[in-house]
C-alpha atoms as a PDB file:
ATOM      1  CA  UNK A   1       0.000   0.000   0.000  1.00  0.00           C
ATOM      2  CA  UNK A   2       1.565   3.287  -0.906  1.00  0.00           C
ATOM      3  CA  UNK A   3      -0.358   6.241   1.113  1.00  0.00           C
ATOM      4  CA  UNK A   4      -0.491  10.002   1.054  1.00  0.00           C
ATOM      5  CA  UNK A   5      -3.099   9.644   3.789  1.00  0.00           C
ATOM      6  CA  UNK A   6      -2.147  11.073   7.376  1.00  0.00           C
ATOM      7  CA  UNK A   7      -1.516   8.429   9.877  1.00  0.00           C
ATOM      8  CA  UNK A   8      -2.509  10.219  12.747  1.00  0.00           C
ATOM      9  CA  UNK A   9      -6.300  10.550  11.100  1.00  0.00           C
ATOM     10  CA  UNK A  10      -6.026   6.654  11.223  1.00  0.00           C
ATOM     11  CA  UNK A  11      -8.136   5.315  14.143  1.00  0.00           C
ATOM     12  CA  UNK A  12      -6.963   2.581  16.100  1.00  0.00           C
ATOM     13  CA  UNK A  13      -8.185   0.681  18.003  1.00  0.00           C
ATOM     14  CA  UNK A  14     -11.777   0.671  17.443  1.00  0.00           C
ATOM     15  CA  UNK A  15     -14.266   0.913  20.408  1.00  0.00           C
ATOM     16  CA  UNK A  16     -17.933  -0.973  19.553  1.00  0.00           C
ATOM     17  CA  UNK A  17     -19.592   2.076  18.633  1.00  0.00           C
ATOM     18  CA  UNK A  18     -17.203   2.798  15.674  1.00  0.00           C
ATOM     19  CA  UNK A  19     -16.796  -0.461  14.682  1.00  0.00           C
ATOM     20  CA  UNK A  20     -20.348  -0.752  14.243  1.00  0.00           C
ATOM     21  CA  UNK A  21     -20.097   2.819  12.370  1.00  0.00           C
ATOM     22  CA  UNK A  22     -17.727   1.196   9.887  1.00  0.00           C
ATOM     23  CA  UNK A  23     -19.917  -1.818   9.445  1.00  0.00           C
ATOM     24  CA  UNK A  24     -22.876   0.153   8.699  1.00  0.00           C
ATOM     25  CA  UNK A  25     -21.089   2.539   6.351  1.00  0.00           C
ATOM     26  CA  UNK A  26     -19.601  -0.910   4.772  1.00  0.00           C
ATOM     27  CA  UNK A  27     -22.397  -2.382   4.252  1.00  0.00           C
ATOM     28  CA  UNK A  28     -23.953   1.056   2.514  1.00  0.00           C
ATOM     29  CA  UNK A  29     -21.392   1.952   0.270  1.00  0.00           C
ATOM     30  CA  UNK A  30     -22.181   2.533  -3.479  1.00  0.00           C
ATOM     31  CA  UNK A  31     -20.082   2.200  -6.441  1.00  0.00           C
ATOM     32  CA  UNK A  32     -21.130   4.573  -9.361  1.00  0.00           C
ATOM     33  CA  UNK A  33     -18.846   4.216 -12.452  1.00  0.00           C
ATOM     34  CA  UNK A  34     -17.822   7.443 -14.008  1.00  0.00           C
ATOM     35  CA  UNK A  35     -15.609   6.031 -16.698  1.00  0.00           C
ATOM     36  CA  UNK A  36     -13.632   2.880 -17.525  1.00  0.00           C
ATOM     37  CA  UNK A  37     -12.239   1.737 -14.480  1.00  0.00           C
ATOM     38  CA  UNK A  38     -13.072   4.677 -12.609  1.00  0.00           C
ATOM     39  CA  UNK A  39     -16.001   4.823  -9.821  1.00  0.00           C
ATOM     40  CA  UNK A  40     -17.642   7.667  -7.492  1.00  0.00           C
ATOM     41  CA  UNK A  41     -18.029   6.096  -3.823  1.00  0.00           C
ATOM     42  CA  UNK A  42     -20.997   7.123  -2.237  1.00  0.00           C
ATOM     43  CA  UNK A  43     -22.495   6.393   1.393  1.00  0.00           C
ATOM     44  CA  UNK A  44     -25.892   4.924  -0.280  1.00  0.00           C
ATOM     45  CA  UNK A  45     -27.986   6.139   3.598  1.00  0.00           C
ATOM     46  CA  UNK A  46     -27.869   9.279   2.089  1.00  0.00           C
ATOM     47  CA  UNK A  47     -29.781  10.149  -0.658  1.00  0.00           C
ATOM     48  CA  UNK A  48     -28.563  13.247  -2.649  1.00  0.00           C
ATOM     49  CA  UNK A  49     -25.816  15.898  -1.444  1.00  0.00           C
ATOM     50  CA  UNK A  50     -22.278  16.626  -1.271  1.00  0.00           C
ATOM     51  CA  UNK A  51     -22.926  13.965   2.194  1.00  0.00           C
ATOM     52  CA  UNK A  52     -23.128  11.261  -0.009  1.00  0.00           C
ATOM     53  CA  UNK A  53     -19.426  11.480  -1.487  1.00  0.00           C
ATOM     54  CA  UNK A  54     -16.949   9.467  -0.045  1.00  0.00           C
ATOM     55  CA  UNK A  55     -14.333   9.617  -2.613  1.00  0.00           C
ATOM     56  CA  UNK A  56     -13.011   7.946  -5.936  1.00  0.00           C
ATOM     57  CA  UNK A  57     -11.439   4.871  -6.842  1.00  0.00           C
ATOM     58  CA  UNK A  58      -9.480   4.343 -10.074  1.00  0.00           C
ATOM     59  CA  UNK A  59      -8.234   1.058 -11.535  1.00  0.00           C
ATOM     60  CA  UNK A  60      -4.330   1.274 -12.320  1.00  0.00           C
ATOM     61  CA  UNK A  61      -2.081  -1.156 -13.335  1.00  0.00           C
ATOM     62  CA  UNK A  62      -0.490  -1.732  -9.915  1.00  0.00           C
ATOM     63  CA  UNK A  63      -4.074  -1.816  -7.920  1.00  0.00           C
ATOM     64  CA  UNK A  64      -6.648   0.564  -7.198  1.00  0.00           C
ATOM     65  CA  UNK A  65      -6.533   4.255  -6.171  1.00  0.00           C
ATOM     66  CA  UNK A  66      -8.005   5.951  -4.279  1.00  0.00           C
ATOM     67  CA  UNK A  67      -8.810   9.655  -4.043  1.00  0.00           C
ATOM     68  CA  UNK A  68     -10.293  11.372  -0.792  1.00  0.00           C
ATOM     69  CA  UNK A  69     -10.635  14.641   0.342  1.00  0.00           C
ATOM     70  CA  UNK A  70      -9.835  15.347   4.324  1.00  0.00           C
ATOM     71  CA  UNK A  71      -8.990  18.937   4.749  1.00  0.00           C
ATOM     72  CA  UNK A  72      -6.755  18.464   1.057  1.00  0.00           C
ATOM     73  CA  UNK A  73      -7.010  16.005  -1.415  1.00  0.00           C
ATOM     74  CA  UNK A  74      -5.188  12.516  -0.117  1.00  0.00           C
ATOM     75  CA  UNK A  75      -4.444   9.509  -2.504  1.00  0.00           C
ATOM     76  CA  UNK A  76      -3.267   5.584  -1.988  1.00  0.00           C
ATOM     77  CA  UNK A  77      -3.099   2.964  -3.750  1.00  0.00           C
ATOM     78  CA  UNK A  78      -4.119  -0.566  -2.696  1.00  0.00           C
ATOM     79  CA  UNK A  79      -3.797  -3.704  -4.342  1.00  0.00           C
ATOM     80  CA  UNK A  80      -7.160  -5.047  -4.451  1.00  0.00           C
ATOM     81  CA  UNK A  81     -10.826  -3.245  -4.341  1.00  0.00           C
ATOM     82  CA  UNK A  82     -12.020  -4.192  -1.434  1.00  0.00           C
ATOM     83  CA  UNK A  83      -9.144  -3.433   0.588  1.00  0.00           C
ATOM     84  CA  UNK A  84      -9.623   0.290  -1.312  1.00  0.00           C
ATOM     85  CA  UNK A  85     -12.698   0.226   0.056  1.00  0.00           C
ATOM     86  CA  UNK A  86     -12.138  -0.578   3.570  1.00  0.00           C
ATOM     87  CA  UNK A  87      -9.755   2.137   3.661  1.00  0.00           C
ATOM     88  CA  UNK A  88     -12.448   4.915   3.071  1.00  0.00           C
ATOM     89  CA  UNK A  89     -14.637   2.843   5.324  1.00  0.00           C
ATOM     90  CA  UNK A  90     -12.057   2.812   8.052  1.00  0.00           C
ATOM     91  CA  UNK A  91     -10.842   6.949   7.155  1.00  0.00           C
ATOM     92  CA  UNK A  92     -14.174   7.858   6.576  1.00  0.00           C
ATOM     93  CA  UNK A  93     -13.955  11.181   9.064  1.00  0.00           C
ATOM     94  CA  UNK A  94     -17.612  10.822  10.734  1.00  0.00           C
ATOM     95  CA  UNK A  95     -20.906   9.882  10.199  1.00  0.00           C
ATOM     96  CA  UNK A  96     -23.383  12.067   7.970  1.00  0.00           C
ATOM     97  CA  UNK A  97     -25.420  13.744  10.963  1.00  0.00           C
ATOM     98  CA  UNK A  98     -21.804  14.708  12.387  1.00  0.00           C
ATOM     99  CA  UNK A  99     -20.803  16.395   9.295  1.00  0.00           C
ATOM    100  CA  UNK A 100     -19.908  19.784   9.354  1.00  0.00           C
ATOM    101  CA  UNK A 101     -22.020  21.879   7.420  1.00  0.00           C
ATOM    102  CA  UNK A 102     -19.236  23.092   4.888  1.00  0.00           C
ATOM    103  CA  UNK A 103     -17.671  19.303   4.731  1.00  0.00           C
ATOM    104  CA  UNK A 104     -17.369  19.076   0.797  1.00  0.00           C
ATOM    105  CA  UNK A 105     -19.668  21.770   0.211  1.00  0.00           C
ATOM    106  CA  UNK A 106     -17.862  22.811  -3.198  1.00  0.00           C
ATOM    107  CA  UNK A 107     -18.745  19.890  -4.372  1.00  0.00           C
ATOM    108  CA  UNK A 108     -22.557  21.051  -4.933  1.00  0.00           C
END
């Protein structure tokens, strides 16, 4: 795994509630393909919104990576999807309701 991602954003260990945050949001996700190889990753509890975005994953020819925006944009590379996947599961910063108001809001 190569990582621009901030290792101090990284939680560790997990208490029960945010485990079962990150099995929820797992179990949610949506995959919306933008392009060849290229997907929009959206928390599917949320129906419309800058919310919904969770990030983008692109197929390369060394794995899959992934884009994220944190307070800057933040890429990494993993070799399979799914463990691209569990990484914006596991770096996902909160849950919707918790949100900001001006998380992502260029986006709209």
């Amino acid at each position: 795994m190569r990582s621009t991602f901030p290792p101090s954003l990284i939680r560790s260990p997990l208490a029960d509630a945010e485990a079962r945050r990150i099995r929820e949001l797992d179990e949610a996700l949506l995959l919306e393909q933008v392009g060849t190889g290229s997907w929009r990753v959206c928390d599917g509890r949320i129906a419309t919104g800058h919310e919904r975005f969770l990030g983008f994953v692109d197929q390369k020819d060394d794995g899959f990576e992934v884009m994220q925006l944190t307070d800057f944009f933040v890429w990494s590379v993993f070799p399979t999807m799914r463990t691209a996947l569990s990484h914006i599961v596991a770096t996902n910063p909160s849950v919707p309701s918790e949100r900001p108001a001006e998380h992502l809001g260029w986006l709209k």
